[in-house]
Protein backbone atom coordinates (compact mmCIF):
# COMPACT_ATOMS: atom_id res chain seq x y z
CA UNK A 1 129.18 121.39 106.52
CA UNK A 2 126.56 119.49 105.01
CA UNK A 3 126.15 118.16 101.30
CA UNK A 4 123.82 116.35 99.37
CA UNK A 5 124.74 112.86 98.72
CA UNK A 6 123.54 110.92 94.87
CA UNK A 7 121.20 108.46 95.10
CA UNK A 8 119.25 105.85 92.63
CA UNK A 9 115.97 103.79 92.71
CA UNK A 10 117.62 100.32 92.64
CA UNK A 11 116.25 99.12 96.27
CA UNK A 12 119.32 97.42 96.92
CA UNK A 13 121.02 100.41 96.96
CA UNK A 14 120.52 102.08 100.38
CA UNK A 15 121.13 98.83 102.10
CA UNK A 16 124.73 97.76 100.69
CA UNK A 17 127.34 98.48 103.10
CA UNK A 18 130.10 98.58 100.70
CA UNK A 19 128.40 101.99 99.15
CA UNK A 20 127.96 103.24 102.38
CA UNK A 21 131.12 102.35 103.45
CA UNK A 22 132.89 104.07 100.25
CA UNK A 23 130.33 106.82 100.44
CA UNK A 24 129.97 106.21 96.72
CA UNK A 25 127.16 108.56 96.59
CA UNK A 26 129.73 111.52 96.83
CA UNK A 27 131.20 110.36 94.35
CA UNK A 28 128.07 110.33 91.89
CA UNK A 29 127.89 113.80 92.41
CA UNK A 30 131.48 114.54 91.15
CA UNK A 31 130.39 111.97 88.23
CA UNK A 32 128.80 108.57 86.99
CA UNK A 33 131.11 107.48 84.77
CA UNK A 34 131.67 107.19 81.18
CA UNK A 35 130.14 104.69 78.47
CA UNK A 36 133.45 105.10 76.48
CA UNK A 37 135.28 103.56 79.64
CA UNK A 38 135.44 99.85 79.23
CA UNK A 39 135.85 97.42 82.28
CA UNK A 40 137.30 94.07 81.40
CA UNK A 41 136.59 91.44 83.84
CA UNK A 42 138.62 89.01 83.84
CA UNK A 43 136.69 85.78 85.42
CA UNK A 44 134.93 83.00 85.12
CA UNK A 45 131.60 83.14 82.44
CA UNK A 46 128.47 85.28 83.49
CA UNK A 47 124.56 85.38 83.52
CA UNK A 48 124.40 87.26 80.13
CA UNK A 49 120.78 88.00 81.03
CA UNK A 50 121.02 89.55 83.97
CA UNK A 51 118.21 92.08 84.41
CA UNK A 52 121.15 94.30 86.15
CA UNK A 53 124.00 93.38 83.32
CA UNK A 54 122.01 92.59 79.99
CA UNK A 55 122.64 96.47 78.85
CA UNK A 56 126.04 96.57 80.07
CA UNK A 57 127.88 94.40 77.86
CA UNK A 58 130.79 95.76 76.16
CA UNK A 59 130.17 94.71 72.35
CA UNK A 60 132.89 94.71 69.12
CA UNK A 61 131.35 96.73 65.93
CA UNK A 62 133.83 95.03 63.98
CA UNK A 63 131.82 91.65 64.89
CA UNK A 64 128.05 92.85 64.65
CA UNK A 65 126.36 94.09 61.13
CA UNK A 66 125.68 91.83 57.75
CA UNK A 67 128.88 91.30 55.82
CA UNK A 68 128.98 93.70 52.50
CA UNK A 69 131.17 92.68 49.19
CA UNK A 70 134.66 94.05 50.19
CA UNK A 71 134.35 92.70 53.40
CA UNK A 72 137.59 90.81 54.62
CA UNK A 73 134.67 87.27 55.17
CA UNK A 74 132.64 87.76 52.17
CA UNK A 75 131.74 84.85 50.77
CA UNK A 76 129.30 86.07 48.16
CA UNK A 77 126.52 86.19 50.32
CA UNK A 78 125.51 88.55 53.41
CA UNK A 79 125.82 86.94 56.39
CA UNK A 80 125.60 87.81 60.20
CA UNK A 81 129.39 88.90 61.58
CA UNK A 82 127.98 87.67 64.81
CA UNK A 83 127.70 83.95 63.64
CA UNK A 84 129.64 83.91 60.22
CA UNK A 85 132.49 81.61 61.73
CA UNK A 86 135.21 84.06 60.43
CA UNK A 87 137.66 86.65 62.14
CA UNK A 88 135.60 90.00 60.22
CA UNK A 89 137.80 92.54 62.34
CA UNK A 90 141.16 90.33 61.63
CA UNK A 91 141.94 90.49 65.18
CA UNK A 92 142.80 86.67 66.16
CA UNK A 93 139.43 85.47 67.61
CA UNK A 94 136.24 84.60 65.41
CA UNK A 95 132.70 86.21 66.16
CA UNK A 96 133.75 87.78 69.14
CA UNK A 97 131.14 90.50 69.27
CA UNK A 98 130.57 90.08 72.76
CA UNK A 99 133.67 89.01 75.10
CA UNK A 100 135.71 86.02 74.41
CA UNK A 101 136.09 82.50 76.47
CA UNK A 102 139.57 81.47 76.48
CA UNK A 103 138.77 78.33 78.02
CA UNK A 104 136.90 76.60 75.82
CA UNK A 105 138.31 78.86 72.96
CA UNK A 106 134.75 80.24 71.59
CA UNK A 107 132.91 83.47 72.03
CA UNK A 108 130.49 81.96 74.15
CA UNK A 109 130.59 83.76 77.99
CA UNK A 110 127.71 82.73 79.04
CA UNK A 111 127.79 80.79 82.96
CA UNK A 112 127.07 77.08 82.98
CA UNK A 113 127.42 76.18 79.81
CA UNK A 114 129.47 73.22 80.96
CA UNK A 115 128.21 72.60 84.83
CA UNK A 116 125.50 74.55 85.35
CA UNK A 117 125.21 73.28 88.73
CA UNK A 118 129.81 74.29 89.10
CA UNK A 119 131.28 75.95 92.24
CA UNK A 120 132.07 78.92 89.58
CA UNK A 121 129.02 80.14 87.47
CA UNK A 122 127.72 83.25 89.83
CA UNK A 123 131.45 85.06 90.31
CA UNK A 124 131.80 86.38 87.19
CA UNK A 125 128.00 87.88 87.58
CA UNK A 126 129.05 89.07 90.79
CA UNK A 127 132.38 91.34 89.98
CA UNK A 128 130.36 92.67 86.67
CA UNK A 129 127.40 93.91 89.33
CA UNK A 130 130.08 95.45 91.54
CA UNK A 131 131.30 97.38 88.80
CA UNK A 132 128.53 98.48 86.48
CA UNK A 133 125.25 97.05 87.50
CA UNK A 134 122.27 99.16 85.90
CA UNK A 135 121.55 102.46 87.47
CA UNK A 136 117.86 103.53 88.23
CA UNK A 137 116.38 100.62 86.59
CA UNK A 138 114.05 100.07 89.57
CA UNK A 139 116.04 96.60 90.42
CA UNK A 140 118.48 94.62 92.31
CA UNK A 141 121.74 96.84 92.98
CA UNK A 142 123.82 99.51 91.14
CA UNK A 143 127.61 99.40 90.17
CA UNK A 144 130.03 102.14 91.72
CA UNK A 145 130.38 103.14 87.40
CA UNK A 146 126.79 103.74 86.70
CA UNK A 147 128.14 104.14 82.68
CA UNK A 148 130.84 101.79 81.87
CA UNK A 149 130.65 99.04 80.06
CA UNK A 150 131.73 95.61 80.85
CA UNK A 151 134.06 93.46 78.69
CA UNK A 152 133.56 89.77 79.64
CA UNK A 153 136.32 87.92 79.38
CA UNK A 154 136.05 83.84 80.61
CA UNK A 155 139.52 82.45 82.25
CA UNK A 156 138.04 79.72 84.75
CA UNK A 157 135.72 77.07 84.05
CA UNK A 158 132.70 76.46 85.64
CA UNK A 159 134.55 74.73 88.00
CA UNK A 160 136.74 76.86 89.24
CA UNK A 161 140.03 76.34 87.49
CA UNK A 162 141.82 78.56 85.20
CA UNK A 163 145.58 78.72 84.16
CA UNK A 164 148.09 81.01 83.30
CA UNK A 165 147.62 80.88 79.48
CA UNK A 166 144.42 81.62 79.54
CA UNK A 167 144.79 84.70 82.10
CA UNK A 168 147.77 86.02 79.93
CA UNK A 169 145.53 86.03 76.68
CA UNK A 170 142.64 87.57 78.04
CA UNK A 171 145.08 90.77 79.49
CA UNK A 172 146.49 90.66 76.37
CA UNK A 173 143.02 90.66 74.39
CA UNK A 174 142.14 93.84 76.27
CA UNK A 175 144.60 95.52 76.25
CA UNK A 176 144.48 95.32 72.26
CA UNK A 177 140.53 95.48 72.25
CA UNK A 178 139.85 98.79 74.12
CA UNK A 179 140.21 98.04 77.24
CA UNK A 180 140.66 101.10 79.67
CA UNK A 181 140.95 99.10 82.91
CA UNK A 182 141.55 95.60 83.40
CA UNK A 183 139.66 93.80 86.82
CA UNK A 184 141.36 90.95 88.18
CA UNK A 185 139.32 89.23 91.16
CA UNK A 186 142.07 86.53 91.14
CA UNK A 187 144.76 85.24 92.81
CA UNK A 188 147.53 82.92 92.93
CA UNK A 189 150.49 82.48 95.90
CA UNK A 190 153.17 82.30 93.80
CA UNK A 191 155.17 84.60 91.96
CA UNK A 192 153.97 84.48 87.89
CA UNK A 193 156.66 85.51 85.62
CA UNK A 194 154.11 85.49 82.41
CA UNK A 195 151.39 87.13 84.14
CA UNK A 196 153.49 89.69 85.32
CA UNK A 197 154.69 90.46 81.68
CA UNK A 198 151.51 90.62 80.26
CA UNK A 199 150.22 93.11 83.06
CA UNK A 200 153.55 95.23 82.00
CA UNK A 201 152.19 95.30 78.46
CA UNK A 202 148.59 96.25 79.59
CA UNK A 203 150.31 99.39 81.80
CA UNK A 204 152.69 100.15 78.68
CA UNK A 205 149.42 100.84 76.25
CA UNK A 206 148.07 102.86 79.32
CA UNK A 207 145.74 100.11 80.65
CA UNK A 208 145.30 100.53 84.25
CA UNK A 209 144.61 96.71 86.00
CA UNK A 210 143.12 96.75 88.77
CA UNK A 211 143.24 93.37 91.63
CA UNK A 212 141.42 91.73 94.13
CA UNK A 213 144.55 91.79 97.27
CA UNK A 214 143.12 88.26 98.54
CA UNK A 215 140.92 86.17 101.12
CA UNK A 216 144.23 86.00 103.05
CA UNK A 217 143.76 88.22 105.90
CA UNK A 218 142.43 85.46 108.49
CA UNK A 219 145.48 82.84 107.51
CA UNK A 220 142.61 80.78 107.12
CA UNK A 221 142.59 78.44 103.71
CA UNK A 222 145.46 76.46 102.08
CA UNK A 223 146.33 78.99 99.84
CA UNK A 224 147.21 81.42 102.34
CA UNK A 225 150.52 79.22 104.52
CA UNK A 226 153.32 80.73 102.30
CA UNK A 227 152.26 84.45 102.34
CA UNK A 228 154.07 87.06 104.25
CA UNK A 229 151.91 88.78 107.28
CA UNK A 230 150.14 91.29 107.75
CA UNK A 231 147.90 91.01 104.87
CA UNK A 232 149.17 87.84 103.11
CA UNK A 233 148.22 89.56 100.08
CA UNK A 234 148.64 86.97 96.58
CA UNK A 235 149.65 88.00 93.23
CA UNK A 236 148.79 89.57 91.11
CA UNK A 237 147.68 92.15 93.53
CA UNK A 238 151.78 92.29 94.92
CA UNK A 239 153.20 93.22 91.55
CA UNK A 240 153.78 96.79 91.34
CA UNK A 241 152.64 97.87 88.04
CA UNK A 242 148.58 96.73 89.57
CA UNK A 243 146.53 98.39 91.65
CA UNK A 244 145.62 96.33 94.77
CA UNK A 245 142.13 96.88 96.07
CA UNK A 246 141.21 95.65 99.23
CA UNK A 247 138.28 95.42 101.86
CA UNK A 248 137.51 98.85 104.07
């Protein structure tokens, strides 16, 4: 049989393997996606700018508008809900209109605002693109979801460190933000008690999560000695409740 496969303009389409490989134009032509899915990303910061991400961004209506008398943070005067310093949607976090960053406790995700020059500024970037890069835009690459949109959510620094505290708060912020899926291109070798709780509360509300299975596969960095062959797959990607995505 034959059948026709989707296809967009971004040039960097026809040349990725990893759509070729996944044949993701078949699945284009069951469907695109949906821009009421939301894909948290749970990383380090990213290029808010991107030409391939700047329309993508996930954003909080009860952060954005001019505050009105009534309001929960009137003060008397109209103010921006984006920059008004106060909690408008009485959710926990302040001004978060646009993704939250749990490491340095601000709504502020954008890459580099610490160490520009950091081992971890482009990853972040790089998982959003994968995901939900701009379709038919003329540029760059696509995302397999040519709809969703992407909830950016910063758990390492620039340079590449990140904790269980933070990763627990962010799963826990989308699962009570709108989240529909949770990404996790993380890993740890070690079994997390606290993560694994908070990925049971994301699956209870219906959340799916979603995790990278590792770089383990060639035994080949530090991380890697203590896991079990074949695979030496790291957690969270072992706990049963996540979906464990690895490389065709």
């Amino acid at each position: 049989p034959y059948y026709l496969m989707a296809s967009t303009n971004d040039p960097g389409f026809s040349s990725n393997w990893a759509h070729t490989a996944s044949q993701t134009g078949r699945g284009w032509d069951l469907t695109t996606g949906s821009s009421s899915v939301v894909v948290a990303v749970i990383d380090t910061g990213c290029e808010l700018n991107h030409e391939d991400l700047i329309g993508k961004w996930a954003e909080n209506a009860g952060e954005k508008g001019t505050t009105a008398s009534g309001d929960r943070c009137w003060t008397g005067t109209p103010a921006n809900k984006k920059t008004n310093n106060c909690d408008d949607d009485n959710n926990g976090y302040v001004d978060d209109w646009r993704g939250y960053d749990f490491v340095n406790d601000d709504n502020s995700v954008q890459a580099g605002e610490t160490n520009p020059d950091g081992d971890s500024t482009q990853h972040g970037s790089m998982v959003a693109g994968v995901i939900g890069a701009i379709a038919n835009n003329g540029k760059g690459g696509v995302g397999v979801d040519q709809q969703a949109k992407i909830m950016p959510l910063q758990v390492f620094d620039d340079d590449g460190n990140a904790s269980t505290s933070y990763i627990v708060e962010a799963i826990d912020y989308a699962t009570n933000n709108g989240a529909k899926v949770i990404n996790l291109s993380l890993g740890t070798n070690v079994y997390d008690a606290p993560l694994r709780a908070a990925i049971g509360r994301a699956r209870a509300a219906n959340v799916l999560v979603v995790a990278a299975s590792g770089n383990c596969a060639l035994n080949d960095q530090l991380i890697c000695n203590a896991l079990a062959a074949p695979g030496r797959m790291t957690w969270p990607a072992l706990y049963p409740e996540v979906l464990a995505v690895g490389a065709t």
